[in-house]
Protein backbone atom coordinates (compact mmCIF):
# COMPACT_ATOMS: atom_id res chain seq x y z
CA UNK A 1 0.00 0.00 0.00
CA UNK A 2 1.24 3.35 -1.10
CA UNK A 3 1.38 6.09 1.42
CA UNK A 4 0.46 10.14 0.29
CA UNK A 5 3.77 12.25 0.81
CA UNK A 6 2.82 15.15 2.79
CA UNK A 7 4.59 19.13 1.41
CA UNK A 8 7.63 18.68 4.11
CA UNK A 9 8.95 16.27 2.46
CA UNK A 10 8.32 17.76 -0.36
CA UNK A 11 10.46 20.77 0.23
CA UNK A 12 13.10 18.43 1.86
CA UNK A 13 13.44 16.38 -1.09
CA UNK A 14 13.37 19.54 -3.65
CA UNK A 15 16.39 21.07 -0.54
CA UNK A 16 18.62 18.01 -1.19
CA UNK A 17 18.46 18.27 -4.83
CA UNK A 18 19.38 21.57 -5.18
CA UNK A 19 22.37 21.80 -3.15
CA UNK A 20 23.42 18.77 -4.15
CA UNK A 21 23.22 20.29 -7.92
CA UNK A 22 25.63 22.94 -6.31
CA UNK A 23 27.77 21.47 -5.05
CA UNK A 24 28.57 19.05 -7.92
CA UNK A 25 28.87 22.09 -10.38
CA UNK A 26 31.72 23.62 -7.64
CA UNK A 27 33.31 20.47 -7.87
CA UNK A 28 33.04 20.44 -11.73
CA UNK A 29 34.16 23.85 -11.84
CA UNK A 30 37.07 23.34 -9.57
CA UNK A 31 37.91 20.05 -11.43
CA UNK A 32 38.18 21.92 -14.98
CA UNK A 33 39.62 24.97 -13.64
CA UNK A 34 42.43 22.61 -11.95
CA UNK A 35 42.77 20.75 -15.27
CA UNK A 36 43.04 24.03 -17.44
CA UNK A 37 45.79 25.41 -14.66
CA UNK A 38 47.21 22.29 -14.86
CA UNK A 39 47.68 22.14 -18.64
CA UNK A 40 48.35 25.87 -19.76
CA UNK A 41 51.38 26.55 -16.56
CA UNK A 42 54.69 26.68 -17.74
CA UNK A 43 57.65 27.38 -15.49
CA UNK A 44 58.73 31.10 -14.27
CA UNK A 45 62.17 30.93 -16.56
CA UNK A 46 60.08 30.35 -19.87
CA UNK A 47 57.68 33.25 -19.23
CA UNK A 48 61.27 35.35 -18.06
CA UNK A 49 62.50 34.58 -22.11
CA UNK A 50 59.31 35.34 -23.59
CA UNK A 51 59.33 38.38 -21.74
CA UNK A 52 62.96 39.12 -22.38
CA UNK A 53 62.14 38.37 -26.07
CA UNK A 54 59.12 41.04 -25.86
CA UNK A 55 61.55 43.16 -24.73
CA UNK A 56 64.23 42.86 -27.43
CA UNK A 57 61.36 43.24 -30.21
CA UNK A 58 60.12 46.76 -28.06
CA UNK A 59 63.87 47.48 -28.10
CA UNK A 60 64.45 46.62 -31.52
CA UNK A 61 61.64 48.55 -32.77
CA UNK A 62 62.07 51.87 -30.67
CA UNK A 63 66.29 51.31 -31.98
CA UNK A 64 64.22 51.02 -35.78
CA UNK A 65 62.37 53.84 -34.63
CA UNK A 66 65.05 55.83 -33.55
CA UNK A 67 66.90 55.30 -36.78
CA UNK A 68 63.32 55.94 -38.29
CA UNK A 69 63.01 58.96 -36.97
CA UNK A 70 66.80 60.01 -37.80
CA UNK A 71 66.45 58.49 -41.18
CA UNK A 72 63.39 60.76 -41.27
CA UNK A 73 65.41 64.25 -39.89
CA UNK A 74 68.30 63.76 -42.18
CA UNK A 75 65.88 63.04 -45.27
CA UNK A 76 63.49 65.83 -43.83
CA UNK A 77 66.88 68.20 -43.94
CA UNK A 78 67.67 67.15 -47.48
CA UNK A 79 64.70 67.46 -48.36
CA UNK A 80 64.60 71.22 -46.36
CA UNK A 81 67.85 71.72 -47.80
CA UNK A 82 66.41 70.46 -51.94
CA UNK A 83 63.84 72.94 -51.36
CA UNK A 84 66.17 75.34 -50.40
CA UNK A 85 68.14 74.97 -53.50
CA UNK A 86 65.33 74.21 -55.47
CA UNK A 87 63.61 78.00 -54.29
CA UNK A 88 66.99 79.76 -55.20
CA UNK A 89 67.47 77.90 -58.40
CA UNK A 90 63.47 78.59 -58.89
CA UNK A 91 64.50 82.37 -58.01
CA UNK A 92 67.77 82.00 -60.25
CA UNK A 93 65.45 80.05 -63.20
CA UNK A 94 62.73 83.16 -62.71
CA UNK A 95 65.47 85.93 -62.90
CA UNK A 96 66.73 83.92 -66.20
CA UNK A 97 62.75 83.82 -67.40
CA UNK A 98 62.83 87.36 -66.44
CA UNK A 99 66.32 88.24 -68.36
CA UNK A 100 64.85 86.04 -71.14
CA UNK A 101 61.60 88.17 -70.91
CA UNK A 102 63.44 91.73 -71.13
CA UNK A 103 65.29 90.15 -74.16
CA UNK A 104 62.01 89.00 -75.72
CA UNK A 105 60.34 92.27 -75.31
CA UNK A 106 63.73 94.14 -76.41
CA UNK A 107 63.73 91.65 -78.96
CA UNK A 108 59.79 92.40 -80.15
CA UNK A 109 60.90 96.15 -80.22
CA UNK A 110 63.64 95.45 -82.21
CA UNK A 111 61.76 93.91 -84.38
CA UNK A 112 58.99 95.98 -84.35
CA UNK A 113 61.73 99.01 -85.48
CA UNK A 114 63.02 96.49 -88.43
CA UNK A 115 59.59 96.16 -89.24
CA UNK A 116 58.49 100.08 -89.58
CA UNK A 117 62.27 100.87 -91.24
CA UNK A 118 61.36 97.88 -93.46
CA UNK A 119 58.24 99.67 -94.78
CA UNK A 120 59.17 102.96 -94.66
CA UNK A 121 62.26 101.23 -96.87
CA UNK A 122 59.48 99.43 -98.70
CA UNK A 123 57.80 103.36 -99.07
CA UNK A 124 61.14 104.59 -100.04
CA UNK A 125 61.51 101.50 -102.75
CA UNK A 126 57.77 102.13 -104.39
CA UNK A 127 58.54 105.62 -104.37
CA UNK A 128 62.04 105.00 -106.24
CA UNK A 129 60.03 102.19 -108.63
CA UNK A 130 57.84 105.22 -109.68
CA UNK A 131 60.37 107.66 -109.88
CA UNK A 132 63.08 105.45 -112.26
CA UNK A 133 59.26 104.57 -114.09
CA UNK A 134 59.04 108.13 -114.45
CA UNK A 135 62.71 109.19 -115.42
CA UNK A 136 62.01 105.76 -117.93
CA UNK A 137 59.27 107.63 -119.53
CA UNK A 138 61.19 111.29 -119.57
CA UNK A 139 63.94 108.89 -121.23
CA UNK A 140 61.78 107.54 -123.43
CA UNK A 141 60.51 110.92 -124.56
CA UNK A 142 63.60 112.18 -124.15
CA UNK A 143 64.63 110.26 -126.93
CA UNK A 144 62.05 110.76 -128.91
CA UNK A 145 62.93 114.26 -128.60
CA UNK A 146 66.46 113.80 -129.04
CA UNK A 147 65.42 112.27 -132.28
CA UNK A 148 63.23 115.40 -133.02
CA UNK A 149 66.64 117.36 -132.23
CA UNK A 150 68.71 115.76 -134.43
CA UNK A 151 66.03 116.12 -137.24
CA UNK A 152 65.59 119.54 -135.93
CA UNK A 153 69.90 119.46 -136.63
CA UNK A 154 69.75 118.46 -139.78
CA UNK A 155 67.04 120.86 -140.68
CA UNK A 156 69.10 123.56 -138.72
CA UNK A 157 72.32 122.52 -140.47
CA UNK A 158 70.49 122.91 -143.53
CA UNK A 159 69.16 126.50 -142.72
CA UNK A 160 72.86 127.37 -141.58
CA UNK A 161 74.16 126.06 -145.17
CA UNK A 162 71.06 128.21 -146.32
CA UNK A 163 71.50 131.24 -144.05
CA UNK A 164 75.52 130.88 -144.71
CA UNK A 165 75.03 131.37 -148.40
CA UNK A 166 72.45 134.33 -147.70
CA UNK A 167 75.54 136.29 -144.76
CA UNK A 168 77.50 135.81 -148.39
CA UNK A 169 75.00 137.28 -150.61
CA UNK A 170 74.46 139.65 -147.91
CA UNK A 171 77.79 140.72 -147.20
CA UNK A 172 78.09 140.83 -150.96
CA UNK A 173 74.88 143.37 -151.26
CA UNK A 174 76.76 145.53 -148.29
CA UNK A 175 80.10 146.12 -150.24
CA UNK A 176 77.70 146.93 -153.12
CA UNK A 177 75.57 149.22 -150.72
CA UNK A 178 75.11 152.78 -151.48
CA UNK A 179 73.32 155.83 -149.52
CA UNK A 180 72.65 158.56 -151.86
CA UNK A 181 70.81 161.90 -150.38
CA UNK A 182 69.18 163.48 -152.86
CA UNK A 183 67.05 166.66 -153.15
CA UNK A 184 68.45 168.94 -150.82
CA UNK A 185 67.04 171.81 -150.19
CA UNK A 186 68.83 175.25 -149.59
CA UNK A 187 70.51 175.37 -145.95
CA UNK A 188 70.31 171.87 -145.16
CA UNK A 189 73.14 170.10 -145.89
CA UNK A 190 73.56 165.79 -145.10
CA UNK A 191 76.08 163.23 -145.39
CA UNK A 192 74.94 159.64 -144.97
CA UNK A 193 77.39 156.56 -143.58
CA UNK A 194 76.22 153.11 -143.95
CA UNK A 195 77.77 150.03 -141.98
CA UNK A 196 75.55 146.27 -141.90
CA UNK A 197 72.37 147.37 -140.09
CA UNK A 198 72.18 151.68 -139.68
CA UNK A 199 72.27 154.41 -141.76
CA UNK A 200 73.98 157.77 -140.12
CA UNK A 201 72.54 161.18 -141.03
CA UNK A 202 75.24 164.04 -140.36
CA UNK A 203 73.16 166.93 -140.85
CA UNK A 204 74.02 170.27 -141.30
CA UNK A 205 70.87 172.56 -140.79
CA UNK A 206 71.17 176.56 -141.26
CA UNK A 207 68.03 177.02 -139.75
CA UNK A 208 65.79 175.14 -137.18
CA UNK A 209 63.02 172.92 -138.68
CA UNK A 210 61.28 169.51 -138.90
CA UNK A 211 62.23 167.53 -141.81
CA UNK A 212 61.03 163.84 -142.98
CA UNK A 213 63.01 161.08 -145.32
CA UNK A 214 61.74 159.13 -148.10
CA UNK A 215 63.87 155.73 -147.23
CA UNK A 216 63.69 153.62 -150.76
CA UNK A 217 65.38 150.24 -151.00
CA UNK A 218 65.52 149.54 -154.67
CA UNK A 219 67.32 145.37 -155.06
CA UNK A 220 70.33 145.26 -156.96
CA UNK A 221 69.63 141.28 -157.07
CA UNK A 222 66.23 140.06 -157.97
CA UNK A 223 63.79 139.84 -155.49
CA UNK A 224 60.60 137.41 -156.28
CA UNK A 225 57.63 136.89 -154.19
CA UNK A 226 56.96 133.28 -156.50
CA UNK A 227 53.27 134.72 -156.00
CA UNK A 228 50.93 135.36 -159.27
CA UNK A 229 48.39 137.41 -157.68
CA UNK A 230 49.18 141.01 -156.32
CA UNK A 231 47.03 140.54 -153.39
CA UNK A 232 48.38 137.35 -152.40
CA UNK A 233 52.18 138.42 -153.08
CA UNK A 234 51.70 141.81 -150.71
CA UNK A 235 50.37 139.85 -148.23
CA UNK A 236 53.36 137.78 -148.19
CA UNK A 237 55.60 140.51 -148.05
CA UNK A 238 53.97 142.84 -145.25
CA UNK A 239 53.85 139.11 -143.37
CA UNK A 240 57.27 138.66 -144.16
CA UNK A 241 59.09 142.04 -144.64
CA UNK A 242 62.12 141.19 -146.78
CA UNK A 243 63.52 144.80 -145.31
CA UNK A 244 62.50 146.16 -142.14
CA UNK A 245 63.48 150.06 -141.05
CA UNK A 246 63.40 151.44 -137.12
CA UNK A 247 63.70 155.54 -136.37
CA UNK A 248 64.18 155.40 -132.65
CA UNK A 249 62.01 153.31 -131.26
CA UNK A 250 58.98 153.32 -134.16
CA UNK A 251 59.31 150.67 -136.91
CA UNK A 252 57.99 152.13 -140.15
CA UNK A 253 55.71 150.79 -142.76
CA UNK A 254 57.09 149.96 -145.94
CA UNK A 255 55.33 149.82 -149.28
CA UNK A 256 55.67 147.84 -152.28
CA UNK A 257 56.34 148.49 -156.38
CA UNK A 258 55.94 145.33 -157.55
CA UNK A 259 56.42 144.01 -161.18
CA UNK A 260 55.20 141.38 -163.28
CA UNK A 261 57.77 138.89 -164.92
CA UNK A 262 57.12 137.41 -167.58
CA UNK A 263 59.69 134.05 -167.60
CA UNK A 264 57.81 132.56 -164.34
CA UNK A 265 54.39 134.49 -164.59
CA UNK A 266 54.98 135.85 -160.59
CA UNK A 267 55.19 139.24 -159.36
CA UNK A 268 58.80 140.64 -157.97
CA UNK A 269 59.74 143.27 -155.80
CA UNK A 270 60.63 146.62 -157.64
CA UNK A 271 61.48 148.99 -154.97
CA UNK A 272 60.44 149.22 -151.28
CA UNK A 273 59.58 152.59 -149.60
CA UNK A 274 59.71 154.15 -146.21
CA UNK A 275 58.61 157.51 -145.20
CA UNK A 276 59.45 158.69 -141.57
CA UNK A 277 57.85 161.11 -139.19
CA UNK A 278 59.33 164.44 -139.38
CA UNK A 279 62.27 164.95 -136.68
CA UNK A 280 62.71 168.08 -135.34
CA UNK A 281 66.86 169.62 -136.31
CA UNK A 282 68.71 172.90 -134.64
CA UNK A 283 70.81 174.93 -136.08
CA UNK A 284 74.35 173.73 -136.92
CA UNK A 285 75.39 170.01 -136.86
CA UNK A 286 72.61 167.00 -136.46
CA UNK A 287 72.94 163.43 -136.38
CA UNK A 288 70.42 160.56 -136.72
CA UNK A 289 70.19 157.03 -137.09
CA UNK A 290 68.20 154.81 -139.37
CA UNK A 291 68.53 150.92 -138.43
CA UNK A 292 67.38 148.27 -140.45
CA UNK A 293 67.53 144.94 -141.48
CA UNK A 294 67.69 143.38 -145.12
CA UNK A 295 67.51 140.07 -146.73
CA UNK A 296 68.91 139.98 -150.57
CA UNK A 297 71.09 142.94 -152.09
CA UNK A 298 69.59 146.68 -152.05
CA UNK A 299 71.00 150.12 -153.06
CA UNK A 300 69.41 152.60 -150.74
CA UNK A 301 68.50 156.45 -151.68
CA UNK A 302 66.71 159.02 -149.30
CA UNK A 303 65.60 162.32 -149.71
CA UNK A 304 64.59 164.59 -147.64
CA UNK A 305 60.61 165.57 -147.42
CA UNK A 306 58.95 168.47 -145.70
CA UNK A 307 56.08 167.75 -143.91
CA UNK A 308 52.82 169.36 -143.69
CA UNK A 309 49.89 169.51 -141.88
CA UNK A 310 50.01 168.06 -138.15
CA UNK A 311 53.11 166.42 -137.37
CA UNK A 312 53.00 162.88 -137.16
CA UNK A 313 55.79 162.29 -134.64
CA UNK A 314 59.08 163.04 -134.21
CA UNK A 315 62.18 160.64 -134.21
């Protein structure tokens, strides 16, 4: 027969379990703890060398970090020292860049002056091309005119031969030439002198008076006009006097006789005449001056012609 457990023994069997729980996990704890002490000890001399090995490897590495750190100073100097040398040679390398500048820019001037004495040289050139294009034009012309000349040479040569031959004729018709004063009246007394160009009156008046001269040219070599009508043949000759005559400062007009000949059907010159304004003379010795100028051979007469009326001028 089974007997009903009452709650004390309950709680006494529940007491015993518990502590008895305890107490066999102190002993397990002691047992591994004892075992794990047991296993893992080593003697005092082997911890001594790991801890004199620690040591060596602390030394070691503060001795590497010593050197380190000196390794580190001397390269931190070099390097202080590199960027020493490398500022000055900066500063040496930017004075050079600044030399090299200065040149540049002197340089660029320079340049700039070669440039602007290049064009004004280029100015000057242009202005030379047009001026030798210019002078090679006045050549050219030149030469065409130097041709002109030495037509104009031969043509002058020509008139020399020409005008040669004429100063012989001429000086030919001036031996020949002859002043004759004709027609004096009482108390007046002249004597003409003729040289290549003038006629000189040396007058002898007894009284005061004014007194003109018929001036006639009559050729002593023929004298043709190559003309066939009067009209046209005076023209010619009052366009191209063959004898001109000056009193003083006044030339005088000269008129024509003309004559018909017969062996080239032309007119020729007969006789040419001047008359003069009246010129006043004193008493006792006057002297005046006909000047004139002749082409061909002429004897030459004047006479003396008192004027009437209101005087034309006086010489």
């Amino acid at each position: 027969m089974t007997l009903l457990k009452t709650n004390d023994d309950t709680r006494k069997t529940n007491g015993v379990n518990v502590w008895l729980v305890a107490a066999a996990g102190v002993l397990a704890a002691s047992l591994i703890s004892f075992l794990i002490v047991t296993n893992l000890a080593a003697p005092k001399s082997v911890y001594a060398s790991d801890v004199s090995k620690i040591d060596n490897s602390v030394n070691h590495q503060n001795d590497a970090t010593t050197s380190l750190n000196n390794f580190i100073s001397f390269e931190n100097n070099k390097i202080d020292n590199l960027s020493n040398d490398t500022q000055s040679q900066f500063d040496s390398t930017n004075g050079l860049i600044a030399d090299a500048n200065s040149s540049i820019n002197q340089t660029q001037n320079d340049l700039s002056a070669v440039k602007t004495q290049v064009n004004n040289l280029k100015t000057q050139t242009d202005g030379l091309q047009n001026q030798a294009t210019t002078l090679q034009n006045q050549s050219s012309t030149l030469q065409t005119q130097t041709s002109g000349l030495a037509t104009q040479a031969t043509q002058v040569n020509t008139q020399l031969a020409t005008v040669s031959q004429t100063a012989t004729n001429t000086q030919t018709a001036l031996t020949k030439l002859t002043a004759t004063v004709s027609g004096l009246p009482a108390g007046l007394q002249i004597t003409p002198s003729a040289n290549s160009n003038s006629i000189t009156l040396n007058i002898n008046s007894s009284v005061a008076q004014t007194i003109a001269f018929e001036i006639k040219f009559r050729p002593t070599a023929d004298v043709p006009t190559s003309v066939s009508a009067m009209d046209a043949a005076l023209s010619a000759l009052y366009a191209s006097p063959p004898v001109t005559l000056t009193t003083g400062s006044s030339t005088v007009r000269g008129d024509y006789t003309l004559y018909w000949d017969t062996t080239d059907s032309t007119y020729h010159v007969g006789q040419i005449s001047f008359l003069t304004m009246g010129t006043a003379l004193t008493v006792g010795l006057n002297s005046k001056t006909l000047n004139y100028v002749t082409s061909g051979q002429y004897e030459i007469l004047i006479t003396p012609v008192y004027v009437t009326g209101t005087s034309t001028g006086s010489w």
